[in-house]
PDB file of N, CA and C in Angstrom:
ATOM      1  N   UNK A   1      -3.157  -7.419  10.336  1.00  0.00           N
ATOM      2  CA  UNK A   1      -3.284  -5.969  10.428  1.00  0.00           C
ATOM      3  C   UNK A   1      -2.090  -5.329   9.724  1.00  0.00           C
ATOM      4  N   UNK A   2      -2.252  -4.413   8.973  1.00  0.00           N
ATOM      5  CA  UNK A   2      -1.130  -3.896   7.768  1.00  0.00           C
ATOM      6  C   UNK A   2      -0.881  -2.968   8.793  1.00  0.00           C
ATOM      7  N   UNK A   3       0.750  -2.534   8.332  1.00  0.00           N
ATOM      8  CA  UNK A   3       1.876  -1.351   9.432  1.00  0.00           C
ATOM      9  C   UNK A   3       0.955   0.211   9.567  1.00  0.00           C
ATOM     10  N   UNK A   4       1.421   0.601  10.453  1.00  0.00           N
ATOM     11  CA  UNK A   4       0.789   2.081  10.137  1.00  0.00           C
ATOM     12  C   UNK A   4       1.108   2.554   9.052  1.00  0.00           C
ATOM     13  N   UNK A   5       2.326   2.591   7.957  1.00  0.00           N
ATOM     14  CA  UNK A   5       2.386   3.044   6.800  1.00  0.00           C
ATOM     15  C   UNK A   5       1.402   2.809   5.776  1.00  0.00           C
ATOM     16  N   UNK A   6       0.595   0.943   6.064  1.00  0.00           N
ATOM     17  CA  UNK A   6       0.027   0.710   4.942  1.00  0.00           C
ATOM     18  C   UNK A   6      -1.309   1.445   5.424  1.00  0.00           C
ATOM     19  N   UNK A   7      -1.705   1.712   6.874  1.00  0.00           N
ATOM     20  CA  UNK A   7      -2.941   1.975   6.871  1.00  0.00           C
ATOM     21  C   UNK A   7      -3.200   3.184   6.355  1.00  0.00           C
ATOM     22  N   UNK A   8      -2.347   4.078   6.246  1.00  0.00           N
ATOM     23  CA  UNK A   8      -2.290   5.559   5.895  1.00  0.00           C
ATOM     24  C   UNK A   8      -2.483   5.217   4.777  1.00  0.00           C
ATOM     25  N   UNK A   9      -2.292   4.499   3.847  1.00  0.00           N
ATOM     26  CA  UNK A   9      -2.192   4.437   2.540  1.00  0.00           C
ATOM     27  C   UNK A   9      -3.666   3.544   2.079  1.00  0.00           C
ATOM     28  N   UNK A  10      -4.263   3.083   2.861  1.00  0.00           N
ATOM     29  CA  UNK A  10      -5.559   2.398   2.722  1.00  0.00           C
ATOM     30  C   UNK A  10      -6.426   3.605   3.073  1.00  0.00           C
ATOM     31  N   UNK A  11      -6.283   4.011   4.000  1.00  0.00           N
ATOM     32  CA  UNK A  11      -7.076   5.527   4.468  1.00  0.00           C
ATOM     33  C   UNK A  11      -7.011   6.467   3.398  1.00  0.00           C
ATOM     34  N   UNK A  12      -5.853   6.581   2.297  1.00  0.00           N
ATOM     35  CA  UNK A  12      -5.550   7.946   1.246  1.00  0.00           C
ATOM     36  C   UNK A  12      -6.650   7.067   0.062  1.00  0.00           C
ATOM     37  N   UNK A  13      -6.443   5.515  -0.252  1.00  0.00           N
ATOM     38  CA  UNK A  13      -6.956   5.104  -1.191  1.00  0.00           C
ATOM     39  C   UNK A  13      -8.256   5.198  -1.005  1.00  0.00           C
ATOM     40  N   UNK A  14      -9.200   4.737  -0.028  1.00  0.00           N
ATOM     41  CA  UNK A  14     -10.275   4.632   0.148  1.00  0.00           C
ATOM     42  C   UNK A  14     -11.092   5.331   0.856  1.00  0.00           C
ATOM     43  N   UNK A  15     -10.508   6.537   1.637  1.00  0.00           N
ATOM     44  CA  UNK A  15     -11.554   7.483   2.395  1.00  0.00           C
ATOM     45  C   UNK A  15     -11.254   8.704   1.641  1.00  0.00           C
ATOM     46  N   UNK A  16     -10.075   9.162   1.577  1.00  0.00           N
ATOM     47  CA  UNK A  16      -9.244  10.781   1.274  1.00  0.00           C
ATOM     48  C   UNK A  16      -9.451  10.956  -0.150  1.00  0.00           C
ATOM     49  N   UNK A  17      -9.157   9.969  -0.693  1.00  0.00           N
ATOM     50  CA  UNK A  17      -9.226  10.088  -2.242  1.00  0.00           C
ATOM     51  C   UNK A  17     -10.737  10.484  -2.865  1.00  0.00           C
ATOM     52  N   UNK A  18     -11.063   9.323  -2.410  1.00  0.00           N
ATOM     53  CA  UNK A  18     -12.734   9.575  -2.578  1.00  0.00           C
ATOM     54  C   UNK A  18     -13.514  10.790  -2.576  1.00  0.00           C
ATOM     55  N   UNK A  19     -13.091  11.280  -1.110  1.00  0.00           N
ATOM     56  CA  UNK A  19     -13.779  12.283  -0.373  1.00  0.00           C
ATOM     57  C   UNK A  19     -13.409  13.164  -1.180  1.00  0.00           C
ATOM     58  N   UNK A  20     -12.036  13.302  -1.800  1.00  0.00           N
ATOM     59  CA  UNK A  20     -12.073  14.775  -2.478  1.00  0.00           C
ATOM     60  C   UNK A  20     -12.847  14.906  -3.832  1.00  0.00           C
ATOM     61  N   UNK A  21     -12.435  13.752  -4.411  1.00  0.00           N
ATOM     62  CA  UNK A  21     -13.475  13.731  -5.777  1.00  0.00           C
ATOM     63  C   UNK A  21     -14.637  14.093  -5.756  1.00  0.00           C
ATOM     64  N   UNK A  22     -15.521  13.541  -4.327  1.00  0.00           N
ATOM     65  CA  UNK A  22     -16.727  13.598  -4.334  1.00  0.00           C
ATOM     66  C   UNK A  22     -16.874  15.718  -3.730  1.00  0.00           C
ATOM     67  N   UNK A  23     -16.164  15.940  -3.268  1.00  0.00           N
ATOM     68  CA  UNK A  23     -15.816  17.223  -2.870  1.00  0.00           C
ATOM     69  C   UNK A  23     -15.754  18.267  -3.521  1.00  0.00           C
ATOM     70  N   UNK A  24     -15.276  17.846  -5.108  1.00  0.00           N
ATOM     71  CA  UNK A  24     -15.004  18.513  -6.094  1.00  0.00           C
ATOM     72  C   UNK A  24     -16.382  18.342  -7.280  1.00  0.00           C
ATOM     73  N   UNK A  25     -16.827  17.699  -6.859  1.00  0.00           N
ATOM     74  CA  UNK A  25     -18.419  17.587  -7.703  1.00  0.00           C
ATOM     75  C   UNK A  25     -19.060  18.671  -7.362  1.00  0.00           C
ATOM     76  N   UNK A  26     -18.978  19.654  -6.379  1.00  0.00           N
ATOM     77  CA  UNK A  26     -19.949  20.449  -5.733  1.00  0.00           C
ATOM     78  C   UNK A  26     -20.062  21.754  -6.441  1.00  0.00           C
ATOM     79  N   UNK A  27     -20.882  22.150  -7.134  1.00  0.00           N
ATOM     80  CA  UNK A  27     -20.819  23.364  -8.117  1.00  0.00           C
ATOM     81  C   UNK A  27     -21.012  24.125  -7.217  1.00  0.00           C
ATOM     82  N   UNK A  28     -21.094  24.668  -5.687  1.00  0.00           N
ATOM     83  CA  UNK A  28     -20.798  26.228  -5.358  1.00  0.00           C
ATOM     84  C   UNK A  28     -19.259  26.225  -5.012  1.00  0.00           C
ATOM     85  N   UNK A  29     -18.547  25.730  -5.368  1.00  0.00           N
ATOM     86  CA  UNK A  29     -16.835  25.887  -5.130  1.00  0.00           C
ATOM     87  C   UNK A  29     -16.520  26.571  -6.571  1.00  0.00           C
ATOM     88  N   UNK A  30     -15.467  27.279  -6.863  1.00  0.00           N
ATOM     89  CA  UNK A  30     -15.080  27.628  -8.332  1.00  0.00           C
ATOM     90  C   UNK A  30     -14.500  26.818  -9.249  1.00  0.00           C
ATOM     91  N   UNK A  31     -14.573  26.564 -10.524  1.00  0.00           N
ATOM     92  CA  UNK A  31     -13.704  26.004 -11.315  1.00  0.00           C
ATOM     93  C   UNK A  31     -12.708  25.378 -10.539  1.00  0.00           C
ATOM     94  N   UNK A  32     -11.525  25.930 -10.630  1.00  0.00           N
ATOM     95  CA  UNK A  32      -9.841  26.024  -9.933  1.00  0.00           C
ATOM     96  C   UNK A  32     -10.341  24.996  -9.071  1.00  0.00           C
ATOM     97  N   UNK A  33     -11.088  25.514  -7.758  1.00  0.00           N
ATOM     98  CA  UNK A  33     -10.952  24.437  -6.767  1.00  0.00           C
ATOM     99  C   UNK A  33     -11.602  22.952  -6.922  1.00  0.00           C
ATOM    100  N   UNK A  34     -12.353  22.880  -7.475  1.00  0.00           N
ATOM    101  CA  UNK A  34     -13.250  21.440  -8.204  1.00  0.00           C
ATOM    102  C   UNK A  34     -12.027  20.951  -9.254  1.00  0.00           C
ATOM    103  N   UNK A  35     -11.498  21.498  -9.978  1.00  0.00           N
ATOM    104  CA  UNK A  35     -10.100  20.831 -10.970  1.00  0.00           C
ATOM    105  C   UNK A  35      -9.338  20.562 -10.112  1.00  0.00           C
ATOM    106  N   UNK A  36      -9.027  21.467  -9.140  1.00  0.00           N
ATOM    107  CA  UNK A  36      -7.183  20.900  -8.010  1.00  0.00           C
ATOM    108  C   UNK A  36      -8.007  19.396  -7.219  1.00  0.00           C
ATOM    109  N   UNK A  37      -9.326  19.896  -6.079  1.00  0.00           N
ATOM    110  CA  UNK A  37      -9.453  18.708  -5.643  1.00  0.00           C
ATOM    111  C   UNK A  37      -9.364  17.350  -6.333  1.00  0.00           C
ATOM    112  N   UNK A  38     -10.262  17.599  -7.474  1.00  0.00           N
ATOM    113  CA  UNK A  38     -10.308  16.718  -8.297  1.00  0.00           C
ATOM    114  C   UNK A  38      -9.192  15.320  -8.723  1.00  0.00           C
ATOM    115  N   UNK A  39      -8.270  16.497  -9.628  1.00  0.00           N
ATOM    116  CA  UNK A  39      -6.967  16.136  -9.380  1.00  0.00           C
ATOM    117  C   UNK A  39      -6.329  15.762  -8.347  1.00  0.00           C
ATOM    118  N   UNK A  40      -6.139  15.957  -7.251  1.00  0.00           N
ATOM    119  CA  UNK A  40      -5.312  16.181  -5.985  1.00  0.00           C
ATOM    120  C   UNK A  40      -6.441  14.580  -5.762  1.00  0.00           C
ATOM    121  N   UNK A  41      -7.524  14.155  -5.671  1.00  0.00           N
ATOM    122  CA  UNK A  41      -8.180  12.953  -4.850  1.00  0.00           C
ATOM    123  C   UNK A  41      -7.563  11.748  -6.343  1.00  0.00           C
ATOM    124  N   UNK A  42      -7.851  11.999  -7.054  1.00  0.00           N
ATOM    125  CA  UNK A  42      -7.306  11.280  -7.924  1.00  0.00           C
ATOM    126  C   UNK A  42      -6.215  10.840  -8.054  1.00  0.00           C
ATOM    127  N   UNK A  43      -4.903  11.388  -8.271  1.00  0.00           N
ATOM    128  CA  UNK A  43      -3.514  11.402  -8.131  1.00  0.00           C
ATOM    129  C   UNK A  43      -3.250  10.342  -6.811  1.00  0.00           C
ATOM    130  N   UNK A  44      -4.054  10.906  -5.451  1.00  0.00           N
ATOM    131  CA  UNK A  44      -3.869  10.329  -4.603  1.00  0.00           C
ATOM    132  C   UNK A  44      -4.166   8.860  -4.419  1.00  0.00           C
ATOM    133  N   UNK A  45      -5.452   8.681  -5.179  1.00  0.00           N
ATOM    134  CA  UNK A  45      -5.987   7.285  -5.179  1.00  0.00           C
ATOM    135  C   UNK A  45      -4.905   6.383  -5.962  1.00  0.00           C
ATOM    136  N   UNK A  46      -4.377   7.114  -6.745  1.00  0.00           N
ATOM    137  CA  UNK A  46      -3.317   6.153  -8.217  1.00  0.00           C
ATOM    138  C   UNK A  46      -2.091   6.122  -7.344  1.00  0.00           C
ATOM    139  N   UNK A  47      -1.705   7.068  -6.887  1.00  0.00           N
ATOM    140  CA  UNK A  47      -0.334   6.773  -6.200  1.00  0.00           C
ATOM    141  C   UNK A  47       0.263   5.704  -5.014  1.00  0.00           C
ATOM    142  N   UNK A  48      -0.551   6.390  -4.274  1.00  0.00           N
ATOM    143  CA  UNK A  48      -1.039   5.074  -2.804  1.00  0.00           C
ATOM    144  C   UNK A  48      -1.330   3.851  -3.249  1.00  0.00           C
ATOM    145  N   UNK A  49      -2.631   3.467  -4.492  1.00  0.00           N
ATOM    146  CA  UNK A  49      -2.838   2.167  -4.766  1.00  0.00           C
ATOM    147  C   UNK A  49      -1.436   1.185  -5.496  1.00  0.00           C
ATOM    148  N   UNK A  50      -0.951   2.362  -6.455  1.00  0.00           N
ATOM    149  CA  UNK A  50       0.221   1.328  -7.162  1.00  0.00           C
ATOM    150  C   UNK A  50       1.449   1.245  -5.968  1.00  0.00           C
ATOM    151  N   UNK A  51       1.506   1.689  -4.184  1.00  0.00           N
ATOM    152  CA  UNK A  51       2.607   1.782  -3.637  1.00  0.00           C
ATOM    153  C   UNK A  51       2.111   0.532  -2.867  1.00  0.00           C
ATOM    154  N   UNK A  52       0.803   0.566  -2.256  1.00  0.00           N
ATOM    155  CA  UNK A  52      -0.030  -0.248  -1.416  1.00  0.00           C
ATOM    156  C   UNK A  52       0.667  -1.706  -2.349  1.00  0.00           C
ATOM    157  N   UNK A  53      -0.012  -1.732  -3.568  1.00  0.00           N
ATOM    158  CA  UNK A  53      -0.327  -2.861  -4.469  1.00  0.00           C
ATOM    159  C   UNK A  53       1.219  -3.666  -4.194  1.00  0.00           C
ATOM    160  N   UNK A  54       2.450  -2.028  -4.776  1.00  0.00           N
ATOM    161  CA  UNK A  54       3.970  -2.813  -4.868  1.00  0.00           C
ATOM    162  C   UNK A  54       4.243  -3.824  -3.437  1.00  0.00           C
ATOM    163  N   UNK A  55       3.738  -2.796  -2.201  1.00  0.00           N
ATOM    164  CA  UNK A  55       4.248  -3.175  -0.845  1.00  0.00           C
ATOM    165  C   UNK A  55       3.995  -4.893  -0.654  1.00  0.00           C
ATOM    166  N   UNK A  56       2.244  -4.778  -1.086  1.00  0.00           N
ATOM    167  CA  UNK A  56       1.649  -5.998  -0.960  1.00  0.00           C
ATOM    168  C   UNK A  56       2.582  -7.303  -1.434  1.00  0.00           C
ATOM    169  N   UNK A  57       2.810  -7.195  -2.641  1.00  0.00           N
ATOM    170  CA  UNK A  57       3.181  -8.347  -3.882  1.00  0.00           C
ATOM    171  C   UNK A  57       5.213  -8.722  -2.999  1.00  0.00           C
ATOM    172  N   UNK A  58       5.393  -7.179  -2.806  1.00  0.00           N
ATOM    173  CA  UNK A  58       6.576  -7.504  -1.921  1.00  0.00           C
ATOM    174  C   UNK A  58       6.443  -8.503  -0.687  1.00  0.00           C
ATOM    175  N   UNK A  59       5.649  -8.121   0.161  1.00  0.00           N
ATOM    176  CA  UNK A  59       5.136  -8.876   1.274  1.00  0.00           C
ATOM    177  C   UNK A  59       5.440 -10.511   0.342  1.00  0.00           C
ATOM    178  N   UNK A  60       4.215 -10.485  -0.147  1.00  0.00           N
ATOM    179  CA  UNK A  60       3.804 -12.098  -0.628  1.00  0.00           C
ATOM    180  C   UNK A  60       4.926 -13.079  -0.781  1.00  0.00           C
ATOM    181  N   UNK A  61       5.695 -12.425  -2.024  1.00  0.00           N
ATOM    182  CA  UNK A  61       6.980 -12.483  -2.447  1.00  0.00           C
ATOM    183  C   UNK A  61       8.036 -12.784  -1.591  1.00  0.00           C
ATOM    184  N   UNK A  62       8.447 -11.842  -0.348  1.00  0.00           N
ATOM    185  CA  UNK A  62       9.252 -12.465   0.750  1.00  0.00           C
ATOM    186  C   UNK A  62       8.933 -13.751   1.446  1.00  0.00           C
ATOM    187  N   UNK A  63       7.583 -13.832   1.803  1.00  0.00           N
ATOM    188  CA  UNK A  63       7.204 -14.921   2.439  1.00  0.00           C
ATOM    189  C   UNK A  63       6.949 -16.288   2.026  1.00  0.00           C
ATOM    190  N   UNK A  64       6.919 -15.444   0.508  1.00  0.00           N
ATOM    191  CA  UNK A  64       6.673 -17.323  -0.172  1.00  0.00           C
ATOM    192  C   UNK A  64       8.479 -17.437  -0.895  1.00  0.00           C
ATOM    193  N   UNK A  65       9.156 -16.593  -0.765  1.00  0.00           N
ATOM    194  CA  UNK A  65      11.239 -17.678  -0.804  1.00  0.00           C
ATOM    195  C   UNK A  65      11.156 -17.945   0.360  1.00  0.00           C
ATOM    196  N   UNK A  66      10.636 -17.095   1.784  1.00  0.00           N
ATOM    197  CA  UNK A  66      11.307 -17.521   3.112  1.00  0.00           C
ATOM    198  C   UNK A  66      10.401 -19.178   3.107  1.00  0.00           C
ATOM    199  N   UNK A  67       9.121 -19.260   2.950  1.00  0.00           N
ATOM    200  CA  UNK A  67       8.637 -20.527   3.190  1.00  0.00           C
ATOM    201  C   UNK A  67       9.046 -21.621   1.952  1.00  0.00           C
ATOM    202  N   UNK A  68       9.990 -21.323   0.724  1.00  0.00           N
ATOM    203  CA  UNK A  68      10.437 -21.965  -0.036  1.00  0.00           C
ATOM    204  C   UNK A  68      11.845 -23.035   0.806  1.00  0.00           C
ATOM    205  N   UNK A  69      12.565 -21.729   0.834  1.00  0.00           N
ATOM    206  CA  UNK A  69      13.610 -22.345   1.283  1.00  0.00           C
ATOM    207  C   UNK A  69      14.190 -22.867   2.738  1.00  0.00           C
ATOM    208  N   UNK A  70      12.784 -22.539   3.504  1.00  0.00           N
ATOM    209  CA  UNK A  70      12.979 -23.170   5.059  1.00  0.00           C
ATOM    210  C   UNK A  70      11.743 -24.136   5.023  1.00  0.00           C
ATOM    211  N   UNK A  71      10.893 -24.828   4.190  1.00  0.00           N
ATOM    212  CA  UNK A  71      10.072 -25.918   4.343  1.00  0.00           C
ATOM    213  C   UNK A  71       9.336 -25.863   5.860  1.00  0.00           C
ATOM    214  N   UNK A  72       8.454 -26.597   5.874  1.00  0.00           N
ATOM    215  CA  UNK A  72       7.861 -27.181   7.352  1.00  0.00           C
ATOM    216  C   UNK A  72       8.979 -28.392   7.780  1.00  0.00           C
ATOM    217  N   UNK A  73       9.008 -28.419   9.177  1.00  0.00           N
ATOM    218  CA  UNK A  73      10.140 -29.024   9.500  1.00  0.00           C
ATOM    219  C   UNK A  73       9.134 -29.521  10.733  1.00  0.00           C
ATOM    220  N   UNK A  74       9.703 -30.664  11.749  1.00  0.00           N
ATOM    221  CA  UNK A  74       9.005 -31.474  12.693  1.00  0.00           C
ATOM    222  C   UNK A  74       8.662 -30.421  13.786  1.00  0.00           C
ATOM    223  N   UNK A  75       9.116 -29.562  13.881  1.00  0.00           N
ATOM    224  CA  UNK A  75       8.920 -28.726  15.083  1.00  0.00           C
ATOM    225  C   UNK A  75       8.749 -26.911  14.574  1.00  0.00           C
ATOM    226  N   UNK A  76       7.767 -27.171  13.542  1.00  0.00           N
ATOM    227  CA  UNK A  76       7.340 -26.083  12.739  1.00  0.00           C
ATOM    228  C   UNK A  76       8.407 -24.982  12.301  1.00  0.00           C
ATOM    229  N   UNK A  77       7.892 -23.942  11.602  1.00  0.00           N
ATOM    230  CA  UNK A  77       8.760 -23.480  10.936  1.00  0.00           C
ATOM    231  C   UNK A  77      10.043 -22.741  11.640  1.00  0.00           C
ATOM    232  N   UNK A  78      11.195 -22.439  11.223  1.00  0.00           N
ATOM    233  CA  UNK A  78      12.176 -22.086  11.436  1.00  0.00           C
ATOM    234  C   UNK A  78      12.156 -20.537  11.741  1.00  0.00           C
ATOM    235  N   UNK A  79      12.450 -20.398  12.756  1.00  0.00           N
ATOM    236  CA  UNK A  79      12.304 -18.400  12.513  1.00  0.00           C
ATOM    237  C   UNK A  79      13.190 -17.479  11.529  1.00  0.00           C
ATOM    238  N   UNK A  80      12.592 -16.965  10.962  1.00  0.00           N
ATOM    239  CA  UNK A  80      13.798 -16.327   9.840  1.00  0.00           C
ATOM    240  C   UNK A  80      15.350 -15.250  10.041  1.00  0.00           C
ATOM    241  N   UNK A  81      16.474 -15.720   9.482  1.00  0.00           N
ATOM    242  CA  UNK A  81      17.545 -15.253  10.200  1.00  0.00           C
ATOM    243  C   UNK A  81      17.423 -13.784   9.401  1.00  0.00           C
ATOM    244  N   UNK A  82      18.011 -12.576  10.163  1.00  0.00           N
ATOM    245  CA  UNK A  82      17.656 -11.247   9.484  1.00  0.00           C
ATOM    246  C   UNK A  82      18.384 -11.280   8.452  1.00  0.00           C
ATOM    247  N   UNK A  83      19.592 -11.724   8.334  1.00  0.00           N
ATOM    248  CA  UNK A  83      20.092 -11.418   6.979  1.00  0.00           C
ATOM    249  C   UNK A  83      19.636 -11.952   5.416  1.00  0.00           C
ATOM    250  N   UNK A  84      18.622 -13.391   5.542  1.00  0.00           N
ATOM    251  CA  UNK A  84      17.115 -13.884   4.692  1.00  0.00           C
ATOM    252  C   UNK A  84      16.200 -12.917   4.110  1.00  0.00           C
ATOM    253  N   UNK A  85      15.581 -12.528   5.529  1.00  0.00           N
ATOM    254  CA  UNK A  85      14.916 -11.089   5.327  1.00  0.00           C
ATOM    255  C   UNK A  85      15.610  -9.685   4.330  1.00  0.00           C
ATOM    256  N   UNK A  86      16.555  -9.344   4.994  1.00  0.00           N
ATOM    257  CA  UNK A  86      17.110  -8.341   4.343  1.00  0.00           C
ATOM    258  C   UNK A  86      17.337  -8.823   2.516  1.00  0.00           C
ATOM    259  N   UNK A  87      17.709  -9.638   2.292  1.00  0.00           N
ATOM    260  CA  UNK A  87      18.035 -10.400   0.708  1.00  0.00           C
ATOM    261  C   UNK A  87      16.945 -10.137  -0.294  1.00  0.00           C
ATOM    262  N   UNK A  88      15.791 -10.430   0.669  1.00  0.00           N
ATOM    263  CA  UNK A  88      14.909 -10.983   0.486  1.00  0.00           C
ATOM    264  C   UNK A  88      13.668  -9.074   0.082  1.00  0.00           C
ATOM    265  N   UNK A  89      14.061  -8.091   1.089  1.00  0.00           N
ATOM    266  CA  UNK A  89      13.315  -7.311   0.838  1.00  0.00           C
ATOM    267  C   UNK A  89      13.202  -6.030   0.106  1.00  0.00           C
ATOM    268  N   UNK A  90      12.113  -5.428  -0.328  1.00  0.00           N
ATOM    269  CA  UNK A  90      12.605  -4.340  -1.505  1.00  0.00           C
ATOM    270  C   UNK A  90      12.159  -2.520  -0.899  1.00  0.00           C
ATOM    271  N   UNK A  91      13.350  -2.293  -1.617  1.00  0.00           N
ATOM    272  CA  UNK A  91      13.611  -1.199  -1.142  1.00  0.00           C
ATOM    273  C   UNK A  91      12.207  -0.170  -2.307  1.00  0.00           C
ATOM    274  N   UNK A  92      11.170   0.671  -1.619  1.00  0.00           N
ATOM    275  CA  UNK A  92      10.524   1.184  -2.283  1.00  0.00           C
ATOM    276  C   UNK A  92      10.789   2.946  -2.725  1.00  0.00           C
TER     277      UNK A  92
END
């Protein structure tokens, strides 16, 4: 289950974004407001996805040095010391 940050950001990519585009298709709204939604669902979908995408690859990335450099061991893995973590994570 992704943090509440990522879900907000799965919710902007895939419900909010959408919804406005599809919002802005509607010819009894004016010009102006069909261009801003438009824009405004769009922007949103690109922004969130390339932050979602960075967060993700970050995730991956931490977990595959932490499982690099602490191996499986006889009594499974090692819990990670915070200062690993911290080295290890990116500031967005």
């Amino acid at each position: 289950m992704p943090g509440k940050t990522q879900l907000i950001r799965l919710l902007d990519v895939f419900l909010f974004g959408p919804y406005m585009i599809n919002a802005s298709l509607d010819k009894r709204l004016p010009d102006y407001y069909r261009l801003g939604l438009g824009a405004v669902g769009l922007g949103t979908i690109i922004y969130n996805g390339i932050n979602l995408l960075k967060v993700y690859q970050a995730e991956q990335a931490t977990l595959g040095n932490w499982r690099s450099q602490n191996g499986r061991r006889r009594r499974g893995l090692r819990a990670p010391d915070l200062n690993q973590l911290r080295r290890y994570s990116v500031n967005l």
